[in-house]
Protein backbone atom coordinates (compact mmCIF):
# COMPACT_ATOMS: atom_id res chain seq x y z
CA UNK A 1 22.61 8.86 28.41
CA UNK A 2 19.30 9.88 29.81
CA UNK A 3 19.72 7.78 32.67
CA UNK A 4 23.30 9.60 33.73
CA UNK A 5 21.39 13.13 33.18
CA UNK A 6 18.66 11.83 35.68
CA UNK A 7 21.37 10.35 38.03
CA UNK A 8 22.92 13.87 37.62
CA UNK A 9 19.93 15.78 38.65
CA UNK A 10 18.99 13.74 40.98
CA UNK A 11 21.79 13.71 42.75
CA UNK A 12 22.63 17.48 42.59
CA UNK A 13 18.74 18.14 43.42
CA UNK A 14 20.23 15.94 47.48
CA UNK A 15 23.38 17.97 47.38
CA UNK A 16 21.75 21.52 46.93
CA UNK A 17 19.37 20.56 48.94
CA UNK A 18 21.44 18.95 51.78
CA UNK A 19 23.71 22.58 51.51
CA UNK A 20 20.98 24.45 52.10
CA UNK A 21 20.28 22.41 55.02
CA UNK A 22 23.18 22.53 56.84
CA UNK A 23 23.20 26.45 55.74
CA UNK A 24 20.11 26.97 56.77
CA UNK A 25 21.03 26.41 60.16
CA UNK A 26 23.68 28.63 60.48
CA UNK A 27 22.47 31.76 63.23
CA UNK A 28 22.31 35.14 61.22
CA UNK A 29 22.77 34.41 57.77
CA UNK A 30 20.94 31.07 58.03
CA UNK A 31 17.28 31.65 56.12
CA UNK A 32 18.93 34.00 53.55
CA UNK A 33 21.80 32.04 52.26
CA UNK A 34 19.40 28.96 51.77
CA UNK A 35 17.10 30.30 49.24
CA UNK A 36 19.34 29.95 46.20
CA UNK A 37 20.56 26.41 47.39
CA UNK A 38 17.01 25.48 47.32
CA UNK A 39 16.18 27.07 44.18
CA UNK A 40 19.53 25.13 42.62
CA UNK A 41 17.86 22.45 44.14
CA UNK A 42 14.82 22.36 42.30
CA UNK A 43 17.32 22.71 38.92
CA UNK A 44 18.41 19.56 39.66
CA UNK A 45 14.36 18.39 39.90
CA UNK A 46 14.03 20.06 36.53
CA UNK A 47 17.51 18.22 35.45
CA UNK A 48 16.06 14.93 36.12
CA UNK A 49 12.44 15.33 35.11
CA UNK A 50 14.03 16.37 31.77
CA UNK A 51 15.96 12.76 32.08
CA UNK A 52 13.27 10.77 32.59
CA UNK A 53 10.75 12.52 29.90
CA UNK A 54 14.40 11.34 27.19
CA UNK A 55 13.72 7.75 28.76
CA UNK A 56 10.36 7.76 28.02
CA UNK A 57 10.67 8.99 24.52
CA UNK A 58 13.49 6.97 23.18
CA UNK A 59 11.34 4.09 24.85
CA UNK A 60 7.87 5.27 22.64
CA UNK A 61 10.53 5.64 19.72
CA UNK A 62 11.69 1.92 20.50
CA UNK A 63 8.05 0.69 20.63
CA UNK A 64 7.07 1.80 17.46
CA UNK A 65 10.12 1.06 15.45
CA UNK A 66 9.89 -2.71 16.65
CA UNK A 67 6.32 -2.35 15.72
CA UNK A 68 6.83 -1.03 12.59
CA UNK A 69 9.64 -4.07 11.64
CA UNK A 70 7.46 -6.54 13.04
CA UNK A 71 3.76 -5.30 10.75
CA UNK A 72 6.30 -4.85 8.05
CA UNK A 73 6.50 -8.46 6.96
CA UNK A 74 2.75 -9.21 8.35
CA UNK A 75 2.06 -6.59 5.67
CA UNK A 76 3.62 -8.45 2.87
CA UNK A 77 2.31 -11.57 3.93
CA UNK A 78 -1.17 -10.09 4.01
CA UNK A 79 -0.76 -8.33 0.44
CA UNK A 80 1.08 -10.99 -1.54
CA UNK A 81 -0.32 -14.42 0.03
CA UNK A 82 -3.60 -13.77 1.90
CA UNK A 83 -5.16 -11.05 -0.30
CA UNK A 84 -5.00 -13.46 -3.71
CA UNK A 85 -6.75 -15.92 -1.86
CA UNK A 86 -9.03 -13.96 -0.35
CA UNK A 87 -10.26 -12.88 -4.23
CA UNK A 88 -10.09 -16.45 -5.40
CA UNK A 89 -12.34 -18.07 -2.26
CA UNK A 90 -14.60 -15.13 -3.35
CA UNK A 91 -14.55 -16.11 -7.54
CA UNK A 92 -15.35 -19.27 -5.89
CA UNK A 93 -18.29 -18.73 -4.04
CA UNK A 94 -19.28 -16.33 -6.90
CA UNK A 95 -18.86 -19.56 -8.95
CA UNK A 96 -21.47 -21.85 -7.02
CA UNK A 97 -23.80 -18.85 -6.11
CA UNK A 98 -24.33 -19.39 -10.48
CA UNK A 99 -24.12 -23.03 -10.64
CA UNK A 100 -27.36 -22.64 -8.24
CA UNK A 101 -29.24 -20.42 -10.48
CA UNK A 102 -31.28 -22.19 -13.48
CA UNK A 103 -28.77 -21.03 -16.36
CA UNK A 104 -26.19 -20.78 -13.95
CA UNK A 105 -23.98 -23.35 -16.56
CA UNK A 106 -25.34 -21.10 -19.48
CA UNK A 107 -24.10 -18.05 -17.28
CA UNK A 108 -20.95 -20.06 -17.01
CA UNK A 109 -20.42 -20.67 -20.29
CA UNK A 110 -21.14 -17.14 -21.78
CA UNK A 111 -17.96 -15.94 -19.15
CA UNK A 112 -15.85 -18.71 -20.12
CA UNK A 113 -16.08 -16.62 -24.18
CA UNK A 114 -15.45 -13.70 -22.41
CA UNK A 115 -12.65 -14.81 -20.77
CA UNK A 116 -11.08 -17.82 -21.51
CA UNK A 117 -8.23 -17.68 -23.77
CA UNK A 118 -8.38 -18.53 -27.61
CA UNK A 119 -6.68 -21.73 -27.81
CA UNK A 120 -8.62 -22.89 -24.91
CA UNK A 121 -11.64 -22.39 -26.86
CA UNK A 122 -10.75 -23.64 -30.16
CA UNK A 123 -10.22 -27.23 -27.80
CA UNK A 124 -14.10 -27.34 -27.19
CA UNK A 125 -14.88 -26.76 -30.88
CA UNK A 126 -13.60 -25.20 -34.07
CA UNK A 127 -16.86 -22.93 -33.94
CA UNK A 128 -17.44 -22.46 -30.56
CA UNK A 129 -19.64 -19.08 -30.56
CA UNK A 130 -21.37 -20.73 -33.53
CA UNK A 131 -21.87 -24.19 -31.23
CA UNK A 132 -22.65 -22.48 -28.46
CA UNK A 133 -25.82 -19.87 -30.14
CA UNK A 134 -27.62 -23.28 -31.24
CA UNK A 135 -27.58 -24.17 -27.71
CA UNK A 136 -24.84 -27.47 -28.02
CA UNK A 137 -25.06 -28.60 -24.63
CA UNK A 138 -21.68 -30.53 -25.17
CA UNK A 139 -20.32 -27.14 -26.14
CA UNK A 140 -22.10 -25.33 -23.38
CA UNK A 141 -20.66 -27.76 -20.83
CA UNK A 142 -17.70 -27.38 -21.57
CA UNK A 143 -17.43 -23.89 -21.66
CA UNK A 144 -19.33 -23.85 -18.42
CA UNK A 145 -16.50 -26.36 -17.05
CA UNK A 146 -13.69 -24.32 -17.98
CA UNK A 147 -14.81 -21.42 -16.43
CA UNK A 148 -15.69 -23.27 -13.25
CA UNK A 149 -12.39 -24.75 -13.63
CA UNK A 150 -10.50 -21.49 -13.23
CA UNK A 151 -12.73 -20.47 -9.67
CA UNK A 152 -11.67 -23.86 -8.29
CA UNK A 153 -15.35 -25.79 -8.59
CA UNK A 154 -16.24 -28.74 -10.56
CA UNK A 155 -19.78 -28.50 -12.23
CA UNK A 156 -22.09 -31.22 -11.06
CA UNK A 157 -22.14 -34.35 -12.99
CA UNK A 158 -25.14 -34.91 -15.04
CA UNK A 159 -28.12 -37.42 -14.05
């Protein structure tokens, strides 16, 4: 569509102009009759600027709605697959940063009664809170374990 309006004004913008060419040169009347043929002219310059500024928008227009389809799914893909992974590779490295520290299996453990899940605990021991205040270091361990266990690291073995 924009194209034929370009291809319109282009083409009236030669046949003014040619008009008012072969007007022009006609003895007497010559100079004044060519002034509005050049001036219809220069409507057909306007007719297929205004063309050529539709191409260019419809092409932006195109550009960003193929953009838009294409960071759609990238979008997903970065919320739903790489953004839980992200947060877990973190927990992770959160994870060993305490194993390093001198309670870091103490630390461990006391986040593993925060957070673990009561049948989980009642698996390490009946009394687990109990086990765990006398300093059990069976109890501790495994506390410590499970909560390493859910940030994807294995605690060191002992020895």
């Amino acid at each position: 569509m924009f194209v034929n309006l370009q291809d319109a004004g282009a083409g009236f913008e030669g046949t003014m102009g040619e008009i008012g060419e072969r007007l022009g040169g006609v003895p007497l009347i010559g100079d004044g009759i060519r002034g509005p043929f050049d001036q219809a002219a220069g409507a057909g310059v306007a007719i297929a600027d205004a063309g050529r500024t539709g191409q260019a928008v419809v092409e932006t227009i195109a550009t960003v709605a193929g953009l838009g389809f294409a960071l759609a799914p990238i979008a997903v893909v970065v919320l739903l697959w790489l953004w839980p992974r992200i947060r877990f590779a973190r927990r992770s490295a959160e994870t060993r940063a305490l194993l390093r520290l001198d309670d870091g299996v103490q630390l461990l453990a006391l986040r593993a009664l925060d957070d673990a899940r009561a049948v989980e605990l009642a698996r390490i021991s009946p009394r687990v809170v109990t086990a765990w205040r006398a300093g059990d270091a069976e109890v501790t361990r495994a506390l410590a374990a499970l909560e390493a266990r859910d940030s994807g690291v294995r605690l060191p073995r002992l020895g």
